[in-house]
PDB file of N, CA and C in Angstrom:
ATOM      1  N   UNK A   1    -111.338 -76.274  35.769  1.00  0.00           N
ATOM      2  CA  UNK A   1    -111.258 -75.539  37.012  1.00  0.00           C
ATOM      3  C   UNK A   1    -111.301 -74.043  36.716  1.00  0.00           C
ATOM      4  N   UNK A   2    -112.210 -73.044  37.586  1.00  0.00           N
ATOM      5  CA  UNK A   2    -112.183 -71.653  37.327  1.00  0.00           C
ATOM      6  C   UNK A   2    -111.559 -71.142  38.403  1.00  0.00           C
ATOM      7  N   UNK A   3    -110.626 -70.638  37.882  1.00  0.00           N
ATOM      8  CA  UNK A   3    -109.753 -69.347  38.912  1.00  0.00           C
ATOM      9  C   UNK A   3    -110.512 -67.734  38.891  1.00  0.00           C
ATOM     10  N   UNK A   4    -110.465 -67.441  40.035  1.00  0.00           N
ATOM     11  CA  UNK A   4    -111.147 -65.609  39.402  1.00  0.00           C
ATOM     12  C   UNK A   4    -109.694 -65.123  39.340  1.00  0.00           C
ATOM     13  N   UNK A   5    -109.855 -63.908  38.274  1.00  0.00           N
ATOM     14  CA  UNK A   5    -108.916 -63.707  38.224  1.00  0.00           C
ATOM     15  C   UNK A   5    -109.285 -62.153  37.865  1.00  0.00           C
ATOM     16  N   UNK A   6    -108.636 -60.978  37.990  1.00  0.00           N
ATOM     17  CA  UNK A   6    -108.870 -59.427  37.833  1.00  0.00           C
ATOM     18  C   UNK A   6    -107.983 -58.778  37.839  1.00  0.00           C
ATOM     19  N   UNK A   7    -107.947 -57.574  36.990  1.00  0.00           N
ATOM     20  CA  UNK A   7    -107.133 -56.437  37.103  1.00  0.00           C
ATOM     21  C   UNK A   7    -107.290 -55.456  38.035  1.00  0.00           C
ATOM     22  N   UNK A   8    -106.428 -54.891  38.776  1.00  0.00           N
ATOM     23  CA  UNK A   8    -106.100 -53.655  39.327  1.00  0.00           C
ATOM     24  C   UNK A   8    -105.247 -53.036  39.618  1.00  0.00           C
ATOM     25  N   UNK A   9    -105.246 -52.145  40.935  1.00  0.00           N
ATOM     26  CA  UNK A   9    -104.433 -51.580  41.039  1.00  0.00           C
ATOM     27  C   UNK A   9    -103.433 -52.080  42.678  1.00  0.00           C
ATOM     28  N   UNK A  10    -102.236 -52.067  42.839  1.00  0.00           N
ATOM     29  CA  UNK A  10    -101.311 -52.258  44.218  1.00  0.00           C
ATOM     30  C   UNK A  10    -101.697 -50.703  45.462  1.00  0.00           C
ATOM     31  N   UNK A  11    -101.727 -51.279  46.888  1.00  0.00           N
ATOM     32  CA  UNK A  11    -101.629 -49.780  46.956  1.00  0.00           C
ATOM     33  C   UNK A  11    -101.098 -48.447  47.352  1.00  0.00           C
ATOM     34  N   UNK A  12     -99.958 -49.155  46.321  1.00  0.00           N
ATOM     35  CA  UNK A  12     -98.609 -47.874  45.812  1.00  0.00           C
ATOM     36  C   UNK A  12     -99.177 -47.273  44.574  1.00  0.00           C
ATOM     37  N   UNK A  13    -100.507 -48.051  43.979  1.00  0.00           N
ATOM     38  CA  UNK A  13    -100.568 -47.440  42.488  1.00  0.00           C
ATOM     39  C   UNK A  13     -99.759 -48.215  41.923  1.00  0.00           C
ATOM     40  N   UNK A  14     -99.776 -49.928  41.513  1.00  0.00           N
ATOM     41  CA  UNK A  14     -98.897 -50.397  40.316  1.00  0.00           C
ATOM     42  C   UNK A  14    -100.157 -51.204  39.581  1.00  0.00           C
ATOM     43  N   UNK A  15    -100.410 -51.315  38.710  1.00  0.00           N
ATOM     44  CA  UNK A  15    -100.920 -52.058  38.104  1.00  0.00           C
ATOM     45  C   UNK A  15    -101.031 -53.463  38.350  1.00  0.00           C
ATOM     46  N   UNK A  16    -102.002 -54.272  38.914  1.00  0.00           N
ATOM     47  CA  UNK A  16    -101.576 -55.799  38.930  1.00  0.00           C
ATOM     48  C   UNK A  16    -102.708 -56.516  38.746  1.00  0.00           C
ATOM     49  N   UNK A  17    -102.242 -57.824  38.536  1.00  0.00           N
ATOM     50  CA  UNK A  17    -103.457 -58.810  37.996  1.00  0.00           C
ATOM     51  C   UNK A  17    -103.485 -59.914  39.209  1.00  0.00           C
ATOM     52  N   UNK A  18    -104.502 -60.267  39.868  1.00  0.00           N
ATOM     53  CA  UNK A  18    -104.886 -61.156  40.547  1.00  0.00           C
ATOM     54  C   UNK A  18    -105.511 -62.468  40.220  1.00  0.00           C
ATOM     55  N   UNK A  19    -104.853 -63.975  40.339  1.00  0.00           N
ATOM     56  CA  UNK A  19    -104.912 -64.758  39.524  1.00  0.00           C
ATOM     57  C   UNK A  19    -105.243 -65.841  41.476  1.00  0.00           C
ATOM     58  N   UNK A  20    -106.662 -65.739  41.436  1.00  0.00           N
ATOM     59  CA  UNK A  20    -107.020 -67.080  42.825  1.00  0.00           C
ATOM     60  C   UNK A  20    -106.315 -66.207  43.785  1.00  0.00           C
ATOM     61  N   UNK A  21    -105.026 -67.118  44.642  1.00  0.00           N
ATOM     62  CA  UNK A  21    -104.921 -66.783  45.501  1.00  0.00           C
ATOM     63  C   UNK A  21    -103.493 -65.900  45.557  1.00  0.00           C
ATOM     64  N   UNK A  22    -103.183 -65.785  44.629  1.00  0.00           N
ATOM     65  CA  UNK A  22    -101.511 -65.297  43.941  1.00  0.00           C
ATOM     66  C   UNK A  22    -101.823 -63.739  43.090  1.00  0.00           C
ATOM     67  N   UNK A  23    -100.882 -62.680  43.502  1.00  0.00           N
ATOM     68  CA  UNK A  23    -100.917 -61.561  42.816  1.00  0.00           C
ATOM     69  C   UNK A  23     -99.620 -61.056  41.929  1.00  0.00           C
ATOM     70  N   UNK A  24    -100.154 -60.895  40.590  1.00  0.00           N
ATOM     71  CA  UNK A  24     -98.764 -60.614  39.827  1.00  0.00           C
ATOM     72  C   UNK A  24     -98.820 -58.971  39.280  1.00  0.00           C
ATOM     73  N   UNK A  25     -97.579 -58.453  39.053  1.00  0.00           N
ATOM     74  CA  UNK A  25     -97.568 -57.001  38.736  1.00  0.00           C
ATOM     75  C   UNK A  25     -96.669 -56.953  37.634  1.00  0.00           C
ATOM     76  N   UNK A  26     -96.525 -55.757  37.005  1.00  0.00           N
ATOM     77  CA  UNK A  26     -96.034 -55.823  35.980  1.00  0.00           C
ATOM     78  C   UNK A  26     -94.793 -56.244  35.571  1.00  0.00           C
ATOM     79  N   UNK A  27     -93.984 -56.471  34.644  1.00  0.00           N
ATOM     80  CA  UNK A  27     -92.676 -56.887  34.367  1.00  0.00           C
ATOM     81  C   UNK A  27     -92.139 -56.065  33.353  1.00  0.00           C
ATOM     82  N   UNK A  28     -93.034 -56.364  32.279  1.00  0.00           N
ATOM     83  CA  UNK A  28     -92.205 -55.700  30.837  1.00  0.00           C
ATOM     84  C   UNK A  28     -93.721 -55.421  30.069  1.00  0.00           C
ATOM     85  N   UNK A  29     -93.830 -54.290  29.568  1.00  0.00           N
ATOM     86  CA  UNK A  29     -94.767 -53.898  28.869  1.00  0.00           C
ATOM     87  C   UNK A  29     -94.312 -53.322  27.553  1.00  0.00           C
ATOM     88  N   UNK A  30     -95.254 -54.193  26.584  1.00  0.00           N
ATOM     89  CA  UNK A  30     -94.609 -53.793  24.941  1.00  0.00           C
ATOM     90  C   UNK A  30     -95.921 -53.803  24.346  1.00  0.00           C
ATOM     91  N   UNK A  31     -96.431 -52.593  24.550  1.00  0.00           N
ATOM     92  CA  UNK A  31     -97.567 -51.997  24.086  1.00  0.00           C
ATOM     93  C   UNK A  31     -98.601 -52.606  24.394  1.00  0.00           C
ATOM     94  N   UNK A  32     -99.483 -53.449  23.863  1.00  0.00           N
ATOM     95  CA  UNK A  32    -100.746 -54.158  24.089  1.00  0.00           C
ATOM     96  C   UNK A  32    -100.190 -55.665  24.715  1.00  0.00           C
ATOM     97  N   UNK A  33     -98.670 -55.882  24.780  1.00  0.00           N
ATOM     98  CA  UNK A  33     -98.390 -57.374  25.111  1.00  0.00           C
ATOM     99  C   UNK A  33     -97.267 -57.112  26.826  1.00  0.00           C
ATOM    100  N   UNK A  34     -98.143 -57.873  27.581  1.00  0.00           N
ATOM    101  CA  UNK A  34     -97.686 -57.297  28.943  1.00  0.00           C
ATOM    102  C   UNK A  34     -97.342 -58.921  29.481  1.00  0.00           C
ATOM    103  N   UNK A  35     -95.963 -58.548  30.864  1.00  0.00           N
ATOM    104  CA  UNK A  35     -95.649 -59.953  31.118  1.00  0.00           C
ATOM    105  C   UNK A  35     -95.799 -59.423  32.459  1.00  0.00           C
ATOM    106  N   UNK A  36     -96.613 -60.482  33.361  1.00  0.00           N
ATOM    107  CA  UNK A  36     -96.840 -59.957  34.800  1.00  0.00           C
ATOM    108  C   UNK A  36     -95.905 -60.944  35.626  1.00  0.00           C
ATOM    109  N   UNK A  37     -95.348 -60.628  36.652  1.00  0.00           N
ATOM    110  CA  UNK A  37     -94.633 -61.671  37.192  1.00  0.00           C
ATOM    111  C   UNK A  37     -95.131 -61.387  38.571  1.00  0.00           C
ATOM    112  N   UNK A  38     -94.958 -62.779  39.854  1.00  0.00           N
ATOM    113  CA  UNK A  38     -95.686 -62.798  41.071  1.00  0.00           C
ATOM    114  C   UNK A  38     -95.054 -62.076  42.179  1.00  0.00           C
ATOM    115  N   UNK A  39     -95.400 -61.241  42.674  1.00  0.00           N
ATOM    116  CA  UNK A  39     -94.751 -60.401  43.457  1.00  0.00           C
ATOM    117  C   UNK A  39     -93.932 -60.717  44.814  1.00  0.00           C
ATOM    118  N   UNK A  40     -94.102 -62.417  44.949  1.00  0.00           N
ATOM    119  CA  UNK A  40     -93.093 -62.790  45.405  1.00  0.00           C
ATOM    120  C   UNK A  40     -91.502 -63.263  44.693  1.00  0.00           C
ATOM    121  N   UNK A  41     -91.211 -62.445  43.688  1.00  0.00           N
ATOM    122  CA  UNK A  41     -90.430 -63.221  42.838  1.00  0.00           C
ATOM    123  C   UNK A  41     -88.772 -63.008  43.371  1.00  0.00           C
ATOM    124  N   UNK A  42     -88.939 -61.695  44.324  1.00  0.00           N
ATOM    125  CA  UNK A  42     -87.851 -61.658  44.971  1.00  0.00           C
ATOM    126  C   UNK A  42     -87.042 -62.491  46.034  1.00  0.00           C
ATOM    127  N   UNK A  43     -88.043 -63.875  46.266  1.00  0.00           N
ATOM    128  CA  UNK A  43     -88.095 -64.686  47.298  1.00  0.00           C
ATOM    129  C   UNK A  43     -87.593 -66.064  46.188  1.00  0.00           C
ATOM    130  N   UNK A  44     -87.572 -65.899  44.699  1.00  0.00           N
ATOM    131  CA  UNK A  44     -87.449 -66.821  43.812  1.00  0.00           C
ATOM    132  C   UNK A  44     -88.419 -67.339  43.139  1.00  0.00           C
ATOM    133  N   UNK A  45     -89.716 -66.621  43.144  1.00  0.00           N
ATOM    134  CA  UNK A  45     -90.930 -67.289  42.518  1.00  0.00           C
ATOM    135  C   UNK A  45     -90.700 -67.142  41.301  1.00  0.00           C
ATOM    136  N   UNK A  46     -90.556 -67.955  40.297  1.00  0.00           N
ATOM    137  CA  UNK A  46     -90.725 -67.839  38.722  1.00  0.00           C
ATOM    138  C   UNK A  46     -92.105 -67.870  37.974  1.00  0.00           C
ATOM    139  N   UNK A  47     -93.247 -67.475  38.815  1.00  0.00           N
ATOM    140  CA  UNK A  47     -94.563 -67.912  37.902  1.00  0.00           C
ATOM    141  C   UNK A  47     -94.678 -66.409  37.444  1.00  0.00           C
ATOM    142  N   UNK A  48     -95.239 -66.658  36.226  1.00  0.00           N
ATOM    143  CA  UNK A  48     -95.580 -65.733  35.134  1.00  0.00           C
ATOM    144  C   UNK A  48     -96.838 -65.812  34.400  1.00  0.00           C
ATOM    145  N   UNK A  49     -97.159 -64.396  34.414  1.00  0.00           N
ATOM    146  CA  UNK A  49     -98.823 -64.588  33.469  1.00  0.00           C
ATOM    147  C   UNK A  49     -98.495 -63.533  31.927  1.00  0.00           C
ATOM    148  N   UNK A  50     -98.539 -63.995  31.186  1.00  0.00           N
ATOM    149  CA  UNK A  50     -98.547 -62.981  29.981  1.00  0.00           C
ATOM    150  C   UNK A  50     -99.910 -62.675  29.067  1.00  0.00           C
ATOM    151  N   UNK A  51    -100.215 -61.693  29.101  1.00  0.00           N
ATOM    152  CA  UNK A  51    -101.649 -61.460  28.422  1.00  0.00           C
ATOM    153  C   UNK A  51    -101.044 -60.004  27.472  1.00  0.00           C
ATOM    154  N   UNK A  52    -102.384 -60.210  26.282  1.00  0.00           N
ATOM    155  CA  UNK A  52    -102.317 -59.465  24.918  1.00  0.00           C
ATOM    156  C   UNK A  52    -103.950 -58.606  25.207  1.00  0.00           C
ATOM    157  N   UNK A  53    -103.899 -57.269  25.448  1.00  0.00           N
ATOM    158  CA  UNK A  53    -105.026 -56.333  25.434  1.00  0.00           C
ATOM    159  C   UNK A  53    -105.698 -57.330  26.368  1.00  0.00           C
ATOM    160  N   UNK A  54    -104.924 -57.504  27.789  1.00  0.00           N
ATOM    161  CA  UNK A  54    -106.034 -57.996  28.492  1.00  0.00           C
ATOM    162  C   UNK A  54    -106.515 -58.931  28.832  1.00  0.00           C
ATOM    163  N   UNK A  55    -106.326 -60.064  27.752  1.00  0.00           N
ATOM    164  CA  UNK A  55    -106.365 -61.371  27.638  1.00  0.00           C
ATOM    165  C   UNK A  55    -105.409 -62.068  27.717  1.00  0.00           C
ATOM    166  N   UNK A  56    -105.485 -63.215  28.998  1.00  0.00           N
ATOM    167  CA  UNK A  56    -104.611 -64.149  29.159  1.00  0.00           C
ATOM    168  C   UNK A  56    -104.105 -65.186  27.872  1.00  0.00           C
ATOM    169  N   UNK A  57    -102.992 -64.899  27.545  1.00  0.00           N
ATOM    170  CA  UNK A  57    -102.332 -65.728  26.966  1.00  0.00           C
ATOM    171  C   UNK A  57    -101.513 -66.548  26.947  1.00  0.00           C
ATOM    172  N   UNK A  58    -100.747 -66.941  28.160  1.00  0.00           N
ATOM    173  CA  UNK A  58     -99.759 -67.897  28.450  1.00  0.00           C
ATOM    174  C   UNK A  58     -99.783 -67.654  29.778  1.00  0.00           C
ATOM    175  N   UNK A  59     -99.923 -68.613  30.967  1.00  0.00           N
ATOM    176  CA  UNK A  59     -99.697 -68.937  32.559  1.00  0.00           C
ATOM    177  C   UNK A  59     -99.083 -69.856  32.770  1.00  0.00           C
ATOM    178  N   UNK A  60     -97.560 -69.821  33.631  1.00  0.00           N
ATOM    179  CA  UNK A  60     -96.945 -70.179  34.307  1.00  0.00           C
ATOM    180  C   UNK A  60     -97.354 -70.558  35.456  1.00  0.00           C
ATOM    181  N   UNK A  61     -97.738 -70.956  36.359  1.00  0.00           N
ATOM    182  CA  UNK A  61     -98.287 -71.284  37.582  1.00  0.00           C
ATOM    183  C   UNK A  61     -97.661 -71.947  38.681  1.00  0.00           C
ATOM    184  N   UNK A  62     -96.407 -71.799  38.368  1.00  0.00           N
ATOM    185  CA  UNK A  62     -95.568 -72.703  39.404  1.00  0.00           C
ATOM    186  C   UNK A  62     -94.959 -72.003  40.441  1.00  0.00           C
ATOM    187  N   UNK A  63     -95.482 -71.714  41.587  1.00  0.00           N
ATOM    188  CA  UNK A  63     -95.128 -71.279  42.621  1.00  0.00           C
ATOM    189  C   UNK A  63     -93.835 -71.531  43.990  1.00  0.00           C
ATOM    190  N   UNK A  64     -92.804 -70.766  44.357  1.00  0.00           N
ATOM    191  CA  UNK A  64     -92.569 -71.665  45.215  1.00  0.00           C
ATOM    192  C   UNK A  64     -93.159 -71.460  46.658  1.00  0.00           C
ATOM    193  N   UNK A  65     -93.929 -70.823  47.325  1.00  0.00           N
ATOM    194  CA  UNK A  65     -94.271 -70.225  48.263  1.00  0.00           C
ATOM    195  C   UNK A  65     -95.564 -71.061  48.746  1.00  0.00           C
TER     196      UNK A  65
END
């Protein structure tokens, strides 16, 4: 299955990655290794995307929303 998925920007200016129909923004950034979390997370969403220079490296995808 292909998800589109892209970088940009929020528009407050935050950095975020768009993964289908779900948008995640930043969390913790440690140089080239970034953890994006879903910007509903204040509602309890735990899904997480972590990518290295860019590249997806580990997705969480479990939504509760």
């Amino acid at each position: 299955m292909l998800i589109l998925t892209f970088f940009g920007f929020t528009p407050g200016g935050k950095r975020c990655l768009d993964m289908g129909q779900y948008r995640f923004t930043v969390h913790q950034n440690e140089g080239a290794k970034v953890r994006w979390r879903c910007v509903r997370k204040t509602v309890g969403c735990t899904a997480f995307v972590t990518t290295i220079d860019n590249i997806i490296i580990r997705v969480r995808q479990i939504h509760n929303h």
